[in-house]
C-alpha atoms as a PDB file:
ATOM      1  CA  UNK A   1       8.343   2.489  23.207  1.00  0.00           C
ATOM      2  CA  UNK A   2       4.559   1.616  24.271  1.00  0.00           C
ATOM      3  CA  UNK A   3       3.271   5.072  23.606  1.00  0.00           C
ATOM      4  CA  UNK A   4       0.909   5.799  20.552  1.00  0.00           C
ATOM      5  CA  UNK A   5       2.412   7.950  17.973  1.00  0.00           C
ATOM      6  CA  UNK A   6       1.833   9.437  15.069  1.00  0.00           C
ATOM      7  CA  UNK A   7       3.723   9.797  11.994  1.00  0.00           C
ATOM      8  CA  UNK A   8       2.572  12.206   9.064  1.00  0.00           C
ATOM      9  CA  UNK A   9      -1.050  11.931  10.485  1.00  0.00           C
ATOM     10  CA  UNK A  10      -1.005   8.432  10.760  1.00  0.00           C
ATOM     11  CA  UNK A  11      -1.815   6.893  14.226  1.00  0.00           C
ATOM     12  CA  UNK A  12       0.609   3.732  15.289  1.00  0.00           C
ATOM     13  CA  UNK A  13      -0.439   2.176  18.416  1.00  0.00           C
ATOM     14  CA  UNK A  14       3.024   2.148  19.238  1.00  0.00           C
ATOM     15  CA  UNK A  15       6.783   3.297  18.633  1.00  0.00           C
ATOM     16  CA  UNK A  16       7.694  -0.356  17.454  1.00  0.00           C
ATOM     17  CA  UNK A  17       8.406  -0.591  13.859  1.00  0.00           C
ATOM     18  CA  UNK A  18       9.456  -3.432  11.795  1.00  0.00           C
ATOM     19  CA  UNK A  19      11.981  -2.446   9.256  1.00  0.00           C
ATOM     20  CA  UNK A  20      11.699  -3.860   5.661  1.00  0.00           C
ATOM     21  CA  UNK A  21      13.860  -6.980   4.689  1.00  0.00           C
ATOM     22  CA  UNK A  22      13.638  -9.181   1.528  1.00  0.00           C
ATOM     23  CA  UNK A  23      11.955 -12.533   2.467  1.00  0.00           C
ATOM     24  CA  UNK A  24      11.538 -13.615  -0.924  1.00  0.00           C
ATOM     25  CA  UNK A  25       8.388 -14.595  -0.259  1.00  0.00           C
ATOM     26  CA  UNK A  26       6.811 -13.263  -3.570  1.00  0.00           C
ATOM     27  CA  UNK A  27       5.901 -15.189  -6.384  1.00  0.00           C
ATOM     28  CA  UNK A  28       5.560 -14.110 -10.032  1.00  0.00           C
ATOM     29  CA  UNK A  29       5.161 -10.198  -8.520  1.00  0.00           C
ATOM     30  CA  UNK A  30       2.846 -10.993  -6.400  1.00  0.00           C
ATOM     31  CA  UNK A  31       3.256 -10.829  -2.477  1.00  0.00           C
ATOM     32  CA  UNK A  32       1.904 -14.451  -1.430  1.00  0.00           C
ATOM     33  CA  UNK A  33      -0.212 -15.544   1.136  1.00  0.00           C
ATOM     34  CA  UNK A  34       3.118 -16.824   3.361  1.00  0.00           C
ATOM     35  CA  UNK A  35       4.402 -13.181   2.716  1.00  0.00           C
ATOM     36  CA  UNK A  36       1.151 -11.427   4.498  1.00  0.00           C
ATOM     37  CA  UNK A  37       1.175 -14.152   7.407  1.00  0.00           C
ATOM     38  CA  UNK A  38       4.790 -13.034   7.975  1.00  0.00           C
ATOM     39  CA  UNK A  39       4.041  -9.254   8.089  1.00  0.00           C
ATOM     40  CA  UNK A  40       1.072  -9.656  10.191  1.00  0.00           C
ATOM     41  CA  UNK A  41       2.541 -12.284  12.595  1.00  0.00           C
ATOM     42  CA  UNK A  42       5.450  -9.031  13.382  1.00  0.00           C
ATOM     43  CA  UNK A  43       2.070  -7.396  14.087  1.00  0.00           C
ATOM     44  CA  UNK A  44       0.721  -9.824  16.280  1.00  0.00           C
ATOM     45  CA  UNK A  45       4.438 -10.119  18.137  1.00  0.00           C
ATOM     46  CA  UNK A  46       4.137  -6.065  19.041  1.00  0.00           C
ATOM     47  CA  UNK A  47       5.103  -4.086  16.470  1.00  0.00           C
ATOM     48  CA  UNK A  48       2.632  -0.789  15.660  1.00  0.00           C
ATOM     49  CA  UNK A  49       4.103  -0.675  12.423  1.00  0.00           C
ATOM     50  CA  UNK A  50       5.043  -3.035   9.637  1.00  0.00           C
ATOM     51  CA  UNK A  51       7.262  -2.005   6.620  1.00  0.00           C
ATOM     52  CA  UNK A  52       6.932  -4.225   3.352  1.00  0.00           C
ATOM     53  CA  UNK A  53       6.690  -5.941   1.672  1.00  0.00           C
ATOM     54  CA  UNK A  54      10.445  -4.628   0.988  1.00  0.00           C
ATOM     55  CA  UNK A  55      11.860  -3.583  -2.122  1.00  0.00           C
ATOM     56  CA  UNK A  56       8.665  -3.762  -4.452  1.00  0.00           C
ATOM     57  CA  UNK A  57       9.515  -2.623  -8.158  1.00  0.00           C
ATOM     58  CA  UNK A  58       8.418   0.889  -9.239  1.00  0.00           C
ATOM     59  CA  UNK A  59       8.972  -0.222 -13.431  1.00  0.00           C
ATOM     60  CA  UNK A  60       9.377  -3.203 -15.447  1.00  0.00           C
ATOM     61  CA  UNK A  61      12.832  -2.258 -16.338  1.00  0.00           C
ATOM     62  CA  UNK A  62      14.069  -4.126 -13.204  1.00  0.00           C
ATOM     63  CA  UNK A  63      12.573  -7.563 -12.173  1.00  0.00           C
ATOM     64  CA  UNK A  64      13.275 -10.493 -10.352  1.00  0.00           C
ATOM     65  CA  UNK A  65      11.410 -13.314  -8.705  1.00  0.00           C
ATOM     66  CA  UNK A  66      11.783 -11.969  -5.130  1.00  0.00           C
ATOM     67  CA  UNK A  67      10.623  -8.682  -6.021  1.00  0.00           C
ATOM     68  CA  UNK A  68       6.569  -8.048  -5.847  1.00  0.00           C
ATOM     69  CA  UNK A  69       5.370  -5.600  -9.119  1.00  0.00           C
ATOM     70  CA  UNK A  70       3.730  -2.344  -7.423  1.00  0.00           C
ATOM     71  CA  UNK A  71       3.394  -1.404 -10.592  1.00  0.00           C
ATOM     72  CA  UNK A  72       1.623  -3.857 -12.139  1.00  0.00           C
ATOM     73  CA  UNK A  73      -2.099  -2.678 -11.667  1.00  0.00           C
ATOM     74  CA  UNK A  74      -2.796  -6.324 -12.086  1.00  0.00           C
ATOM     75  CA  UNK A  75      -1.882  -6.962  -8.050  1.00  0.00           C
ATOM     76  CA  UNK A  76      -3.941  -4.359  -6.678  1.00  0.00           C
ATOM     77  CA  UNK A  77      -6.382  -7.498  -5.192  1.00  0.00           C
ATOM     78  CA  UNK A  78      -3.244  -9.422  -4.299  1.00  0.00           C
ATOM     79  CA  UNK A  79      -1.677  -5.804  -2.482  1.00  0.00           C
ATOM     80  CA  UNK A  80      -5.323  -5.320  -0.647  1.00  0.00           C
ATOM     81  CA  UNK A  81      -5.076  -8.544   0.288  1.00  0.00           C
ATOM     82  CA  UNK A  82      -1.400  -7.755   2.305  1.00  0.00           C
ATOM     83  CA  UNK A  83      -2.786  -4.524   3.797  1.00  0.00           C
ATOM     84  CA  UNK A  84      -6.144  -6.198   5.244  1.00  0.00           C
ATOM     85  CA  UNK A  85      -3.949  -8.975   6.963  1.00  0.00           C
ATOM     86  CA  UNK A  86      -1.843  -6.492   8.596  1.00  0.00           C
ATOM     87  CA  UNK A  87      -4.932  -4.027   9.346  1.00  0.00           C
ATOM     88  CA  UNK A  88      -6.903  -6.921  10.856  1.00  0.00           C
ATOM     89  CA  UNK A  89      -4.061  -8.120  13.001  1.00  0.00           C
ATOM     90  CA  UNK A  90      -4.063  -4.769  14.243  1.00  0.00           C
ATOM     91  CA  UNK A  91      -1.238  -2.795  12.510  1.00  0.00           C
ATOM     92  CA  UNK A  92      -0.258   0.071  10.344  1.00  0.00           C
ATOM     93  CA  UNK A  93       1.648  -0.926   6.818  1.00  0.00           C
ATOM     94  CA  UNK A  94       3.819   1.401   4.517  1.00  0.00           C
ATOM     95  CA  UNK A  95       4.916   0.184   1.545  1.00  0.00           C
ATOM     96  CA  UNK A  96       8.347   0.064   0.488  1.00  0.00           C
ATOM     97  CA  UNK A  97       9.327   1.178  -3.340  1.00  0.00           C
ATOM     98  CA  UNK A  98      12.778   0.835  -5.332  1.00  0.00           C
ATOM     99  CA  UNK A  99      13.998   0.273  -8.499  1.00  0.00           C
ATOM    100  CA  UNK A 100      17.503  -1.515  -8.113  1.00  0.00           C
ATOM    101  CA  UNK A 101      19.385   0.227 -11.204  1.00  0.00           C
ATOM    102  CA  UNK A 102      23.263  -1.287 -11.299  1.00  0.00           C
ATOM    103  CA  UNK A 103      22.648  -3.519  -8.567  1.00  0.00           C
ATOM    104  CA  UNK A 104      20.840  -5.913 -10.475  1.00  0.00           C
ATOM    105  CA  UNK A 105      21.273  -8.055 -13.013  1.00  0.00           C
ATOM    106  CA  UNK A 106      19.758  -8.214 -16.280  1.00  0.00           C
ATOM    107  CA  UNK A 107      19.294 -11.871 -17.052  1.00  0.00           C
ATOM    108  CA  UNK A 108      15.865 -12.282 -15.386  1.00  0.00           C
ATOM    109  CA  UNK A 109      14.590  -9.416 -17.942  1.00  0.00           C
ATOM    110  CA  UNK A 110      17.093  -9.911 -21.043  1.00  0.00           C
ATOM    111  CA  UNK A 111      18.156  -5.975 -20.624  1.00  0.00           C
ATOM    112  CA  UNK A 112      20.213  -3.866 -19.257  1.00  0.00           C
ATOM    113  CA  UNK A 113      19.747  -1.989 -16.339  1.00  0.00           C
ATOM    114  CA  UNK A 114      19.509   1.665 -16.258  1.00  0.00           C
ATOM    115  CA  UNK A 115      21.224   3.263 -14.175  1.00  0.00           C
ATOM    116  CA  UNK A 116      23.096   7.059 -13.647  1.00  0.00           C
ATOM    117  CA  UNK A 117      25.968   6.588 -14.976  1.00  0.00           C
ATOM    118  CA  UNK A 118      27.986   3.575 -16.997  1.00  0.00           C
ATOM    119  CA  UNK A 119      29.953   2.067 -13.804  1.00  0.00           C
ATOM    120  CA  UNK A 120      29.287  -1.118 -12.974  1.00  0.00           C
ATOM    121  CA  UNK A 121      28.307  -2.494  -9.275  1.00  0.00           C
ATOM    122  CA  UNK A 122      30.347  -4.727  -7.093  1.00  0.00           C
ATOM    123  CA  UNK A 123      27.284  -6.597  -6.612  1.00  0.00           C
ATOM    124  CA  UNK A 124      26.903  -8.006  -9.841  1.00  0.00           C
ATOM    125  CA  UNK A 125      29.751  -6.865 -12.336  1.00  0.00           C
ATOM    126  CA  UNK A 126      27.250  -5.818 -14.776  1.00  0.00           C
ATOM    127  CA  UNK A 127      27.365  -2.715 -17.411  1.00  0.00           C
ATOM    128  CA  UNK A 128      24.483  -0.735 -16.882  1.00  0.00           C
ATOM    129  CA  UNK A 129      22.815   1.730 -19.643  1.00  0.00           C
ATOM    130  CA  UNK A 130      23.388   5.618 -18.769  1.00  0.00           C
ATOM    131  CA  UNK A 131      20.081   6.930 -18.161  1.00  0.00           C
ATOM    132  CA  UNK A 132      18.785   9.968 -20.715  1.00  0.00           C
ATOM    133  CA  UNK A 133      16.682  12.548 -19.217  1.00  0.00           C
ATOM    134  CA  UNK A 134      13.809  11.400 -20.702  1.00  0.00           C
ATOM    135  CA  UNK A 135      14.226   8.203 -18.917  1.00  0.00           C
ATOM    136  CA  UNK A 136      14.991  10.058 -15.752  1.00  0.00           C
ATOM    137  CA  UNK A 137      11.838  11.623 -16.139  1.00  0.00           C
ATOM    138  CA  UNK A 138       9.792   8.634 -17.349  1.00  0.00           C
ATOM    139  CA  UNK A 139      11.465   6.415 -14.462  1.00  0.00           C
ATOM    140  CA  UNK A 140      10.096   9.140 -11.946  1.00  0.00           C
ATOM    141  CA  UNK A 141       6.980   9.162 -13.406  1.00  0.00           C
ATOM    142  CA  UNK A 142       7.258   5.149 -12.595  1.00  0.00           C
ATOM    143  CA  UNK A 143       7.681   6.345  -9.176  1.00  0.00           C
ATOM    144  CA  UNK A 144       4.353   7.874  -8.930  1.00  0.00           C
ATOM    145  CA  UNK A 145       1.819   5.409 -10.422  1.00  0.00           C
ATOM    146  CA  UNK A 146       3.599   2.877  -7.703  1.00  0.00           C
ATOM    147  CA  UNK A 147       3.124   4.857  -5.093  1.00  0.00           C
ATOM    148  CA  UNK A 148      -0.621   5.385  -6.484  1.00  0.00           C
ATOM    149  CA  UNK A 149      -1.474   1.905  -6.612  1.00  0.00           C
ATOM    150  CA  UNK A 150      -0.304   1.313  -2.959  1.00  0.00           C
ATOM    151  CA  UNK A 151      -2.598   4.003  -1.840  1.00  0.00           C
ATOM    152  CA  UNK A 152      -5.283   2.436  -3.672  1.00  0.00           C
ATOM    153  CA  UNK A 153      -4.248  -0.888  -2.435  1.00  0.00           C
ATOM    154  CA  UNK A 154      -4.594   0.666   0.966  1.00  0.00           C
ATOM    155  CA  UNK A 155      -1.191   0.999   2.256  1.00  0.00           C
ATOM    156  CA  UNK A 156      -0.898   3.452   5.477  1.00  0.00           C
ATOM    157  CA  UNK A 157       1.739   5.103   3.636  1.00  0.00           C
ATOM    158  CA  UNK A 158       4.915   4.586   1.356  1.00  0.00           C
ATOM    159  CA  UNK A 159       8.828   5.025   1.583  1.00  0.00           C
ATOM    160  CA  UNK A 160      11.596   5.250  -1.406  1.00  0.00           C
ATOM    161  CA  UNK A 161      14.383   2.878  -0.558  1.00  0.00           C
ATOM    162  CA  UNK A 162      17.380   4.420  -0.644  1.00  0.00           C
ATOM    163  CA  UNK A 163      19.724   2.375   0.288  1.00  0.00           C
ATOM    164  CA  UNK A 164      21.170  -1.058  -1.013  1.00  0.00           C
ATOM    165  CA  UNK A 165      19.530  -1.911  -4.013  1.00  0.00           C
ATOM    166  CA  UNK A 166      18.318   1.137  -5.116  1.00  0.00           C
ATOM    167  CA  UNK A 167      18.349   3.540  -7.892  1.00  0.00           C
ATOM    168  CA  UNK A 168      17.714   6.752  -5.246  1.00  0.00           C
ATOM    169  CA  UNK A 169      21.019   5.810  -3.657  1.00  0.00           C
ATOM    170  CA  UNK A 170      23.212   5.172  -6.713  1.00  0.00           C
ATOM    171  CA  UNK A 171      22.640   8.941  -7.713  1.00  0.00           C
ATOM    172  CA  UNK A 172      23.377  10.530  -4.637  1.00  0.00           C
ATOM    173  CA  UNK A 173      26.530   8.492  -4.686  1.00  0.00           C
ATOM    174  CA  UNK A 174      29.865   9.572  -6.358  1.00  0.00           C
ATOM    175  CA  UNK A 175      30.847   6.511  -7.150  1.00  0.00           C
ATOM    176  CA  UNK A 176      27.914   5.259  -9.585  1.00  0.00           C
ATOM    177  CA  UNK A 177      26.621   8.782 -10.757  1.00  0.00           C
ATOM    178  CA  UNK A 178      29.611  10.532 -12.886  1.00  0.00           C
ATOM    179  CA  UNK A 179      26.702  12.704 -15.349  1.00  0.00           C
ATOM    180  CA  UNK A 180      28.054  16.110 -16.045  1.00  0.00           C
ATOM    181  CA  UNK A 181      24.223  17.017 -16.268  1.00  0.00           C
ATOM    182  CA  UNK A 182      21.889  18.656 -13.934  1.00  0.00           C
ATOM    183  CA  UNK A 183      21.547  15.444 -12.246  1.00  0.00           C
ATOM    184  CA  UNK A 184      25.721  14.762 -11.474  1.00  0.00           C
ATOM    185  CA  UNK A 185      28.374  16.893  -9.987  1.00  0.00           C
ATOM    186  CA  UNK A 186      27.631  17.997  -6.519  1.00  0.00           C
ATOM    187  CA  UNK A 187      25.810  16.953  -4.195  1.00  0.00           C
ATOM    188  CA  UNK A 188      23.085  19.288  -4.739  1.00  0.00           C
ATOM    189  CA  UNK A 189      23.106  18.155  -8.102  1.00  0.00           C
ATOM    190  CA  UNK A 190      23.613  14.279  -7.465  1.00  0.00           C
ATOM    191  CA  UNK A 191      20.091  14.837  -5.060  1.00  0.00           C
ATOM    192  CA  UNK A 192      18.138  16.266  -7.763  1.00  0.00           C
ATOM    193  CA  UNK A 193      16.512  13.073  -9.037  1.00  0.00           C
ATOM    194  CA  UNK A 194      16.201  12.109  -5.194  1.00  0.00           C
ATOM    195  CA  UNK A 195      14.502  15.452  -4.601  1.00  0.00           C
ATOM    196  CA  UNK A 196      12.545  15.539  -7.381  1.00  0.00           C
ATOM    197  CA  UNK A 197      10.890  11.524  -7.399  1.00  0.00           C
ATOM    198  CA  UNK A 198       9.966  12.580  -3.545  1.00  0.00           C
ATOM    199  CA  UNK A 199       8.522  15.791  -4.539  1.00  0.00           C
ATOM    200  CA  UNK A 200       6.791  13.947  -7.386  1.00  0.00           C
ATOM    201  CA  UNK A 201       5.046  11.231  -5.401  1.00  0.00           C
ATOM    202  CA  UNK A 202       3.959  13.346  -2.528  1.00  0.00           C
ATOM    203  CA  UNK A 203       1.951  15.446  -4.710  1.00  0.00           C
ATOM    204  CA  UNK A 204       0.119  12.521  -5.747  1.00  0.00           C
ATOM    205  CA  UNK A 205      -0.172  10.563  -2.648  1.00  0.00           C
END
């Protein structure tokens, strides 16, 4: 657990990780002060690497006020500001990106969410919009010029949620992605988007 590692090139001093969780310590999409003294005080408690802040917002079709805005170019000072607290208590940071889809609501916005398919989440019994291709495409695209502004903010390097709460996850699932496009059907097919953000994003970053 003590040995250095490395993981895509990066260097950890250790095989410790802290795993993302929401802490809703972000204010107006912007990770706060108390948010970087929590990330770097896992840091200072052991941990080689940090993940977080969690869940940060790839496209301002989904919002919230726990969520931070990586794609708001306007944080980049506020994001440096995360990674150099973490850095100078002697850790690595990735950055975690998502965009919720159906599992949010749509009353912080006024809109609904986009999402695969029209099948509404247990989590919040709300309608979301069908997503066209173009949206598909323009929502991957979102993907992209997130993960590009971590980079730039100096994030050690970036993961897609894809899990609870994200977009990623509802189209690999059967339940929220129905589409009789190239994006539904089987699983090959329900991947695509999955496949094709990661490929995306990686060519950038």
């Amino acid at each position: 657990l003590l040995q250095e590692a490395e993981i895509a090139g990066t260097p950890v001093s250790n095989r410790a990780v802290f795993r993302p969780y929401r802490t809703n310590l972000a204010e107006k999409g912007r990770p706060t002060e108390e948010l970087n003294e929590h990330l770097a005080a896992r840091v200072r408690g052991g941990a080689g690497l940090v993940i977080g802040p969690a869940k940060m917002l790839v496209d301002p079709s989904a919002s919230g006020p726990w969520f931070v805005n990586a794609y708001d170019e306007e944080i980049l000072p506020d994001l440096r500001s995360t990674t150099e607290t973490v850095h100078d208590a002697g850790g690595k940071i990735f950055g975690q990106l998502t965009h919720p889809g159906a599992e949010a609501t749509g009353d912080w916005e006024m809109q609904a969410q986009l999402a695969p398919s029209a099948v509404a989440s247990d989590a919040t019994y709300e309608m979301p919009t069908p997503m066209t291709q173009d949206e598909i495409h323009r929502l991957q695209q979102s993907f992209v010029d997130a993960a590009t502004n971590l980079s730039e903010a100096g994030f050690d390097g970036i993961e897609l949620a894809a899990g609870p709460y994200s977009i990623l996850r509802q189209f690999l699932s059967p339940k929220f992605n129905i589409r009789d496009d190239a994006y539904g059907g089987s699983w090959e097919s329900r991947a695509t988007f999955v496949n094709e953000t990661l490929a995306a994003v990686t060519n950038r970053v």
